[in-house]
C-alpha atoms as a PDB file:
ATOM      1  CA  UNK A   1     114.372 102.067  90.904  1.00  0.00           C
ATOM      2  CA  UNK A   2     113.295  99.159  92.715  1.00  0.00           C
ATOM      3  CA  UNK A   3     113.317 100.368  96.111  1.00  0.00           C
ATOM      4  CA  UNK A   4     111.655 103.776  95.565  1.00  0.00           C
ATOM      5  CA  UNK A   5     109.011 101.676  93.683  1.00  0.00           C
ATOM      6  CA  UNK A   6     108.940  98.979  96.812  1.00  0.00           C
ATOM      7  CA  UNK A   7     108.429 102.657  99.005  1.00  0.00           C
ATOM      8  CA  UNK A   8     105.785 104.246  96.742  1.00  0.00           C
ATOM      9  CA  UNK A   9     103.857 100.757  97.106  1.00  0.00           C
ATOM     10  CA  UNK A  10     104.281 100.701 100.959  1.00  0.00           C
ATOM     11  CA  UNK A  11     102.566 104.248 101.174  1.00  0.00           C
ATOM     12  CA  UNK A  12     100.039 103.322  99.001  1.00  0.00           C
ATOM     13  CA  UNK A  13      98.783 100.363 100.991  1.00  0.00           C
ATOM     14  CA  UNK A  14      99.109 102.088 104.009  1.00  0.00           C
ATOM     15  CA  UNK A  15      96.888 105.191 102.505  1.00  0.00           C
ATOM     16  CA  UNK A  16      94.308 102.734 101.116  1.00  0.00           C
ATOM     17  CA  UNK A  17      94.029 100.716 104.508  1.00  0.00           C
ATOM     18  CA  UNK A  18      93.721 104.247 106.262  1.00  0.00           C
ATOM     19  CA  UNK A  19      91.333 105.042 103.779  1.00  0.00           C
ATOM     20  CA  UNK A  20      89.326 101.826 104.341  1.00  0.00           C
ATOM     21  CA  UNK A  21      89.467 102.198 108.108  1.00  0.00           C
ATOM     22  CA  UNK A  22      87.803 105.344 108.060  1.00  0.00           C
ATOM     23  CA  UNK A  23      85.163 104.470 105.488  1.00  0.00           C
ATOM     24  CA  UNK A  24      84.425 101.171 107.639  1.00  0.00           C
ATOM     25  CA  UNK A  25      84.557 103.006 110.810  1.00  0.00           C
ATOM     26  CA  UNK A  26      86.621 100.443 112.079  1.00  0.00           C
ATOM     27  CA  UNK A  27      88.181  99.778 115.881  1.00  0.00           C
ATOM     28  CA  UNK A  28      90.831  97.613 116.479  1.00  0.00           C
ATOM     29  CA  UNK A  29      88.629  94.736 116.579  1.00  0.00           C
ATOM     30  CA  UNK A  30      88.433  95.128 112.682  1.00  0.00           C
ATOM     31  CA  UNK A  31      91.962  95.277 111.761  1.00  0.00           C
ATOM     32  CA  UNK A  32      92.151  92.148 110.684  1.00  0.00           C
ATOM     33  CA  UNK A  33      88.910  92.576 107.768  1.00  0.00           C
ATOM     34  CA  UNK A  34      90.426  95.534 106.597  1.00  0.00           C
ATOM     35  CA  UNK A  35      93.575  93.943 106.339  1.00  0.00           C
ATOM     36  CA  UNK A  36      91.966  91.456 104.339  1.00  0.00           C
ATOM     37  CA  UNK A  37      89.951  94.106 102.446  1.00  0.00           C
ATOM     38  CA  UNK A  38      93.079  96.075 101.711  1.00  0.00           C
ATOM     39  CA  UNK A  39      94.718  93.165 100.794  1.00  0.00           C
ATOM     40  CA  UNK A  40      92.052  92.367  98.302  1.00  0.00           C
ATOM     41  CA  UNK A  41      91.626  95.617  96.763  1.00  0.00           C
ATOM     42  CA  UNK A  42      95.797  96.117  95.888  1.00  0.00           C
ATOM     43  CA  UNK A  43      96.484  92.470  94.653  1.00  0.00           C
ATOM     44  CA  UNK A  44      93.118  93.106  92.282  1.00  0.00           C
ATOM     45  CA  UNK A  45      94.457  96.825  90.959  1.00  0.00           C
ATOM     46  CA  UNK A  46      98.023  95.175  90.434  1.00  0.00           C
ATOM     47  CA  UNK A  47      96.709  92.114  88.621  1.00  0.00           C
ATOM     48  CA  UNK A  48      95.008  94.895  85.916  1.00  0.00           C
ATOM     49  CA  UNK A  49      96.336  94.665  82.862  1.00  0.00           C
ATOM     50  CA  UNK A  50      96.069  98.234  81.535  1.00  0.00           C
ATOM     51  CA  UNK A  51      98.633  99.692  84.726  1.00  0.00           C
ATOM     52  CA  UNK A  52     102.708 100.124  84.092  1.00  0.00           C
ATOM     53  CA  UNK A  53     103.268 102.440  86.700  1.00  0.00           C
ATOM     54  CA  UNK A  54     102.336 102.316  90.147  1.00  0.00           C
ATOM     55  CA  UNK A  55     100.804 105.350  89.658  1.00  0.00           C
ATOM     56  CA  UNK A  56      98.289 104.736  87.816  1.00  0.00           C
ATOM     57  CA  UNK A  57      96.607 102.151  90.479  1.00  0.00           C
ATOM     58  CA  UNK A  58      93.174 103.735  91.231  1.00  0.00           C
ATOM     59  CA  UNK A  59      94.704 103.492  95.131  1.00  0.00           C
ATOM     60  CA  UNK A  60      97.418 106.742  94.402  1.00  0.00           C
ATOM     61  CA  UNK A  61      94.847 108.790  94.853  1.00  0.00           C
ATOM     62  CA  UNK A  62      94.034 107.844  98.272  1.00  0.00           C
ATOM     63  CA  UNK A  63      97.775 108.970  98.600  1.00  0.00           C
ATOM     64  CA  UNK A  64      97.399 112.136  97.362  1.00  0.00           C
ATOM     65  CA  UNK A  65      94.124 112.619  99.093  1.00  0.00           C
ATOM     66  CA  UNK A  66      91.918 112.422  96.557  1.00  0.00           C
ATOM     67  CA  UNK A  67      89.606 109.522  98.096  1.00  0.00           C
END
């Protein structure tokens, strides 16, 4: 349903940005580029034409911990 699916995209942006944080070696200075980057990166996997399910974004894996 819609809010499960509104949940399942919450913890995948969340995982990617965690992901991205790490890989950047960010501080807190950063947040705000990898905010932007994270930003970025979801709107361009959800504007795919090929994805009907949030789970196939490339992202979920970063949720399961497959990064």
């Amino acid at each position: 349903d819609n809010e499960s699916a509104f949940n399942l995209l919450y913890c995948i942006a969340f995982a990617l940005m965690d992901h991205l944080w790490l890989a950047m070696h960010a501080s807190y200075m950063d947040f705000n580029a990898v905010m932007k980057l994270t930003r970025h990166q979801l709107e361009k996997e959800l504007l795919e034409e090929n994805i009907t399910r949030l789970e196939e974004l490339p992202s979920y894996a970063h949720l399961l911990g497959n990064s």
